[in-house]
N, C-alpha and C. Protein backbone atom coordinates (compact mmCIF):
# COMPACT_ATOMS: atom_id res chain seq x y z
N UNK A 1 14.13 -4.83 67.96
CA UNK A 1 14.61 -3.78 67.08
C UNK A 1 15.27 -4.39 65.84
N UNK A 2 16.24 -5.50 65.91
CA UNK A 2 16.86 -6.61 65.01
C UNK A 2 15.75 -6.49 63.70
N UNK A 3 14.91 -7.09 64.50
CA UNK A 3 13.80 -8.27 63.66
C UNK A 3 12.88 -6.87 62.97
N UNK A 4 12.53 -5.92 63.54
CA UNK A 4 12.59 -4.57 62.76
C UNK A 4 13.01 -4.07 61.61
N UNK A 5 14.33 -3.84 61.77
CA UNK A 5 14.99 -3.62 60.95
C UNK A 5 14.86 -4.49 59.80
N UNK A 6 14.98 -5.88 59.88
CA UNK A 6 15.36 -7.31 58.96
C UNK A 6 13.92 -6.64 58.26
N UNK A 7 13.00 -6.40 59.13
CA UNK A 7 11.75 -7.03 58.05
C UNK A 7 11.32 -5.64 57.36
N UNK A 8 12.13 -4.26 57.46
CA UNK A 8 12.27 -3.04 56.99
C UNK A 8 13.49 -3.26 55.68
N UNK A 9 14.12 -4.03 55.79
CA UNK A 9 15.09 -4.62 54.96
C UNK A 9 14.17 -5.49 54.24
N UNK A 10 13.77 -6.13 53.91
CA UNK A 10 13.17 -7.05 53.22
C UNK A 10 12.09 -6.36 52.45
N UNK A 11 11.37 -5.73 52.82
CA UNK A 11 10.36 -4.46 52.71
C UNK A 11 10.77 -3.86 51.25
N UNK A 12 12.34 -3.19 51.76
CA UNK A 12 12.84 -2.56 50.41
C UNK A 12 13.34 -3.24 49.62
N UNK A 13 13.73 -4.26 50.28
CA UNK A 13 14.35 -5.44 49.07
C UNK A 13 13.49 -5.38 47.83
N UNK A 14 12.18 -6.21 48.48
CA UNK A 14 11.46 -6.06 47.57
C UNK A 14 10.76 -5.23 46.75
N UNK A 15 10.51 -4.26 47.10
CA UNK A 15 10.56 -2.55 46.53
C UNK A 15 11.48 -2.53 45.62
N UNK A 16 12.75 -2.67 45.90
CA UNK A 16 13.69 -2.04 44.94
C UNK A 16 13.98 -3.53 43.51
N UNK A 17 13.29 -4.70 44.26
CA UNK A 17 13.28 -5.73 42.93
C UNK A 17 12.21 -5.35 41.55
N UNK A 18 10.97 -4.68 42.38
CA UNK A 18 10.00 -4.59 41.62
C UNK A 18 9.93 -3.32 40.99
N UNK A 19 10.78 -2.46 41.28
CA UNK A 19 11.30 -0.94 40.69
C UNK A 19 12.48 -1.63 39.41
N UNK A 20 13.09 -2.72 39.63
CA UNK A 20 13.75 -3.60 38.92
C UNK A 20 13.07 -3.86 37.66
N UNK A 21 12.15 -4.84 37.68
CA UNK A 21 11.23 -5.15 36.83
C UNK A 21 10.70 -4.40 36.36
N UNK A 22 10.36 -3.01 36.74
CA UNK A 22 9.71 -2.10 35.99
C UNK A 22 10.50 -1.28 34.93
N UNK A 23 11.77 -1.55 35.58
CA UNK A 23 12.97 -0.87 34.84
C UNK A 23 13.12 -1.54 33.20
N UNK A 24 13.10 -2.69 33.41
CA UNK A 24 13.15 -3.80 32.68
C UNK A 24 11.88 -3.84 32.00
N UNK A 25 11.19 -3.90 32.08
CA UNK A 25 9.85 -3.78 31.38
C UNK A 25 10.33 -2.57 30.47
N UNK A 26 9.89 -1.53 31.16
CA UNK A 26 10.15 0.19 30.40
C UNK A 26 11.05 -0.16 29.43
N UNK A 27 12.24 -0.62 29.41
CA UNK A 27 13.49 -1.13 28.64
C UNK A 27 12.82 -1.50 27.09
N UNK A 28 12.33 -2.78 27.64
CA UNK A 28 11.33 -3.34 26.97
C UNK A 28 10.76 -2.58 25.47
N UNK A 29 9.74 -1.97 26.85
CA UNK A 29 8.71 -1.68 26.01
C UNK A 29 9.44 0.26 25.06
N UNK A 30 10.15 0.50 25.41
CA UNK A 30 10.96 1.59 24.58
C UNK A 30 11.86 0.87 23.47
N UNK A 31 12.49 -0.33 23.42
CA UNK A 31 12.75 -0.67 22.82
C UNK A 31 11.69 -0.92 21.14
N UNK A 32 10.63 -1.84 21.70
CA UNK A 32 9.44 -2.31 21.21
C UNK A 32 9.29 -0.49 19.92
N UNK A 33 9.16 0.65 21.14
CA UNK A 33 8.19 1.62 20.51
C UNK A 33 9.68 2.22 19.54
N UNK A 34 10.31 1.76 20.03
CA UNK A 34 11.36 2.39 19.07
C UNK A 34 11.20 1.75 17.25
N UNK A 35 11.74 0.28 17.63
CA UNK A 35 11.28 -0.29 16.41
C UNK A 35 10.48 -0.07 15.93
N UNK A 36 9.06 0.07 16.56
CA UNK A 36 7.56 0.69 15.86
C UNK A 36 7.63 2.17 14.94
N UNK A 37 8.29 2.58 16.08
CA UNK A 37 8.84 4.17 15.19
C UNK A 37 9.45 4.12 14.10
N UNK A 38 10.55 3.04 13.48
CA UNK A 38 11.23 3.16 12.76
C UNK A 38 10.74 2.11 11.44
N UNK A 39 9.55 1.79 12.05
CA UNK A 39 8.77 0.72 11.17
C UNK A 39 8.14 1.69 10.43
N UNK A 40 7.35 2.40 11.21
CA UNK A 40 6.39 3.56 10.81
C UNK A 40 7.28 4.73 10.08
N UNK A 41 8.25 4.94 10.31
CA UNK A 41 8.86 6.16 9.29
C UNK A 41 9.16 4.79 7.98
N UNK A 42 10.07 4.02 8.12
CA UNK A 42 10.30 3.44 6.61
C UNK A 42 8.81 3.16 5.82
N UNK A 43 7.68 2.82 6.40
CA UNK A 43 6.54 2.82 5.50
C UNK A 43 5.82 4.25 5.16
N UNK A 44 6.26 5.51 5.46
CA UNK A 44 5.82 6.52 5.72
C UNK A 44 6.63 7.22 4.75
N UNK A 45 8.63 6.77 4.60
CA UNK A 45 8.96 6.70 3.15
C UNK A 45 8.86 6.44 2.33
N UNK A 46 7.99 5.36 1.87
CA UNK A 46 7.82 4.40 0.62
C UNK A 46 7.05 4.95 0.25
N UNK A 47 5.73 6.10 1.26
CA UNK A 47 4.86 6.15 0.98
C UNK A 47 4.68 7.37 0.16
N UNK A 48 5.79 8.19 -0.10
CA UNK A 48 6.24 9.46 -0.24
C UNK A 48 6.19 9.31 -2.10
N UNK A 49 7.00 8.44 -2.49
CA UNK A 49 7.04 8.00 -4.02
C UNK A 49 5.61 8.56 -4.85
N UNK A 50 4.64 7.50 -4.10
CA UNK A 50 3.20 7.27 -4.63
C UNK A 50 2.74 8.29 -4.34
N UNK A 51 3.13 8.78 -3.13
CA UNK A 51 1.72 10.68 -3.07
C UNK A 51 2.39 11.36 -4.04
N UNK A 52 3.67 11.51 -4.21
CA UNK A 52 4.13 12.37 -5.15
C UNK A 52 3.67 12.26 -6.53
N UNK A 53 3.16 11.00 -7.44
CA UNK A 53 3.20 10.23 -8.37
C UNK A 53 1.64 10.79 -8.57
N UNK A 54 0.83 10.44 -7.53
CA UNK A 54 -0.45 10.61 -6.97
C UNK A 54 -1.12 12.34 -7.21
N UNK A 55 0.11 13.33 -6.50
CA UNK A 55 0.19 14.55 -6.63
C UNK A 55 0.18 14.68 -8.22
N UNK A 56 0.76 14.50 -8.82
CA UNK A 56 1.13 15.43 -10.35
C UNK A 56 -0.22 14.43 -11.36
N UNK A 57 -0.59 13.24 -11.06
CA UNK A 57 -1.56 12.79 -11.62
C UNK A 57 -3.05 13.57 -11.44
N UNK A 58 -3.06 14.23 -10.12
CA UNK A 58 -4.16 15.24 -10.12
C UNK A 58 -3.83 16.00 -10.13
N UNK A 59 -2.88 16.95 -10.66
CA UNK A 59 -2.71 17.91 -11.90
C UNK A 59 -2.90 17.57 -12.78
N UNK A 60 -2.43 16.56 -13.26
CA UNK A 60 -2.60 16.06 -14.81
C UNK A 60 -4.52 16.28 -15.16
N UNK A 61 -4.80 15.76 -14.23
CA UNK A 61 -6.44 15.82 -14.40
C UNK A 61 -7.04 16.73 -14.37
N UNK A 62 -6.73 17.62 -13.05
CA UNK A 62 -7.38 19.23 -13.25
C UNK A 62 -6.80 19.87 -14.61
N UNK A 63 -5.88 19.88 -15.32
CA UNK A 63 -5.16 20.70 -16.45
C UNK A 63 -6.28 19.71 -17.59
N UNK A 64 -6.51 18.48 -17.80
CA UNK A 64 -7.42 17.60 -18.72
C UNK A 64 -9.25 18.45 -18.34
N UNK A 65 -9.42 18.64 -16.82
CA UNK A 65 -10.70 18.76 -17.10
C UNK A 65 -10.54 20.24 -17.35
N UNK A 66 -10.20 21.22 -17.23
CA UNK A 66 -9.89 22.63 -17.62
C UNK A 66 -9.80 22.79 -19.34
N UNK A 67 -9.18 21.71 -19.64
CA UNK A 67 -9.22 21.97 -21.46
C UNK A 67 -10.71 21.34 -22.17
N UNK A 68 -11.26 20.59 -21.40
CA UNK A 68 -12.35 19.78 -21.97
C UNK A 68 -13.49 20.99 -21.73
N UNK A 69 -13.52 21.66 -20.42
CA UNK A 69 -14.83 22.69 -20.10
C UNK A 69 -14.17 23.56 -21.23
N UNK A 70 -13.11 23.99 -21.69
CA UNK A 70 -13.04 25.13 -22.78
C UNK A 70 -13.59 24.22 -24.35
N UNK A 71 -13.30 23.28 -24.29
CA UNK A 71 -13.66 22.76 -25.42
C UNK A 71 -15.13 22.59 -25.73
N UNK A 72 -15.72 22.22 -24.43
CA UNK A 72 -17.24 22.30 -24.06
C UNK A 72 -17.76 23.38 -24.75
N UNK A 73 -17.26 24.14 -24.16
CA UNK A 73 -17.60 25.89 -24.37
C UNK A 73 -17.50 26.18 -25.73
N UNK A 74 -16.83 26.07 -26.50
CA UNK A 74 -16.02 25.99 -27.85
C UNK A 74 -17.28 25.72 -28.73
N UNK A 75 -17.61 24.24 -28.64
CA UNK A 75 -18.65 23.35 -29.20
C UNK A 75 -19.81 23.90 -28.79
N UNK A 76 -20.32 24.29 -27.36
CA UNK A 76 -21.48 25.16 -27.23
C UNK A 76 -21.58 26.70 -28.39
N UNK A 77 -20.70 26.78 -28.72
CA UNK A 77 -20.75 28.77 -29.06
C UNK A 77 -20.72 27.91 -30.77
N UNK A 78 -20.10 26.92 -31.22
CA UNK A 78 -20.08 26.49 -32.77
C UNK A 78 -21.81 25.80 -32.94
N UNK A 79 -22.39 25.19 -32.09
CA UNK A 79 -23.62 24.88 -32.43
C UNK A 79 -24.96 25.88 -32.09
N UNK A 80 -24.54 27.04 -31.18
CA UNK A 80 -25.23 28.38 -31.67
C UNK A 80 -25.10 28.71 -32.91
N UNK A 81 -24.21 28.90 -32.89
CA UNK A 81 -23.70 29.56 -34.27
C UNK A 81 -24.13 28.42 -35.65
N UNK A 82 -24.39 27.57 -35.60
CA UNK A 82 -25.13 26.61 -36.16
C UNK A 82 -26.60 26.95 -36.65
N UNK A 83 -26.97 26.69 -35.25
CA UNK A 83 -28.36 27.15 -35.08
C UNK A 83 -29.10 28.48 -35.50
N UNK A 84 -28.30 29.17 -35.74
CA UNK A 84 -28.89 30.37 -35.91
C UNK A 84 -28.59 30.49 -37.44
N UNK A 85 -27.10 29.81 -38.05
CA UNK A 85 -27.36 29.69 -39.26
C UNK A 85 -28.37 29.17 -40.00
N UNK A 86 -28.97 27.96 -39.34
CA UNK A 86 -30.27 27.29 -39.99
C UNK A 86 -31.72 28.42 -39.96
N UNK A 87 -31.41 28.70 -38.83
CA UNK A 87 -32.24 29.89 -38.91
C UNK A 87 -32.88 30.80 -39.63
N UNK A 88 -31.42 31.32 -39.80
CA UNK A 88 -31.42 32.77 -40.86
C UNK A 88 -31.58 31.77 -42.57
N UNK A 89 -30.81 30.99 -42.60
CA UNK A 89 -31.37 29.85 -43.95
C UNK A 89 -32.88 29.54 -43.79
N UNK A 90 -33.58 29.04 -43.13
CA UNK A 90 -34.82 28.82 -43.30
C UNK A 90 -35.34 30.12 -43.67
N UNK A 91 -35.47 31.22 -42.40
CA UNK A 91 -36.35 32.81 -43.12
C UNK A 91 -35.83 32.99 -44.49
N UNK A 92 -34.34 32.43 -44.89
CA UNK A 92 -34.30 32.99 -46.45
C UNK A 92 -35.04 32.23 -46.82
N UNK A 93 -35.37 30.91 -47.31
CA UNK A 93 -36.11 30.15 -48.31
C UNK A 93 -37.75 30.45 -48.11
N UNK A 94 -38.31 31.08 -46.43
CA UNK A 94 -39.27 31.21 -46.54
C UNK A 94 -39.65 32.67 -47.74
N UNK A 95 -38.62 33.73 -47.65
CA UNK A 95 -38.67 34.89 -48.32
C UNK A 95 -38.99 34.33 -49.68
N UNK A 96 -37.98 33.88 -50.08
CA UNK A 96 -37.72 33.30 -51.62
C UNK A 96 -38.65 32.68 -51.71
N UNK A 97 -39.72 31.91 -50.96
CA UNK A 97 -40.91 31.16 -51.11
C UNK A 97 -42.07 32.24 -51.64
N UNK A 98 -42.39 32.90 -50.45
CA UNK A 98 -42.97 34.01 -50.48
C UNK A 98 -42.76 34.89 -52.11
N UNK A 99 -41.47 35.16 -52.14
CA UNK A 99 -41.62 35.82 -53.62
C UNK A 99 -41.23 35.31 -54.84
N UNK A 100 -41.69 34.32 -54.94
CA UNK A 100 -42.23 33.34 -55.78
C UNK A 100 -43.14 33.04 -56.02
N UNK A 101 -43.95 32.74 -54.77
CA UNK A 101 -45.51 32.62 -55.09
C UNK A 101 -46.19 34.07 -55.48
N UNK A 102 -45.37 35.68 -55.21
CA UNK A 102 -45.88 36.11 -55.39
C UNK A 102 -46.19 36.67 -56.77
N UNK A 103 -44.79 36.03 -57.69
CA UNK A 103 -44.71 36.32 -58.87
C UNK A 103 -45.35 35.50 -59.72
C-alpha cells in the first residue's frame, strides 16, 4: 500500500512539474505576444501620419481630375464652336464666289 501511494506521489509530482512548465511557457509566450502587440500598435501609429497625408493627396487628385474633365469639356464646346465657325466662313466665301462669278 506504502509503495502505492509513493509511486501515486511521484505520478503527481510529476504532473504538477509539467503543469509547471507549462505555466512558465504560457508566461512566456504572453509575454512575447504582448510585446508583439505593442510592436504592432506603435507601427500601426506611425502609420496613421502617412494614410492621413495619403488621404487628402487623393482628394487633392479627385478635385485636379474634376477641373481638368470640365476644362476638357470647355475646350470640346470652344473647338465646335470653331468648327462651325469655319464652316459658316467657308459657305460665305463660297456665296461671295458664286456671286461674283455671277456678275
Amino acid at each position: 500500500e506504502q509503495e502505492k501511494l509513493t509511486l501515486e506521489n511521484d505520478l503527481l509530482r510529476r504532473e504538477k512539474s509539467g503543469l509547471e512548465e507549462n505555466k512558465e511557457a504560457m508566461k512566456t509566450e504572453i509575454v512575447g505576444l504582448r510585446t508583439e502587440t505593442s510592436e504592432l500598435n506603435q507601427e500601426l501609429e506611425s502609420l496613421k501620419g502617412p494614410l492621413e497625408e495619403l488621404d487628402k493627396l487623393n482628394t487633392t487628385n479627385q478635385q485636379i481630375m474634376e477641373k481638368l474633365q470640365e476644362e476638357k469639356m470647355n475646350l470640346l464646346d470652344r473647338q465646335k464652336q470653331s468648327t462651325q465657325k469655319i464652316s459658316d466662313l467657308q459657305a460665305e466665301k463660297e456665296q461671295v464666289t458664286n456671286d461674283h462669278q455671277k456678275v
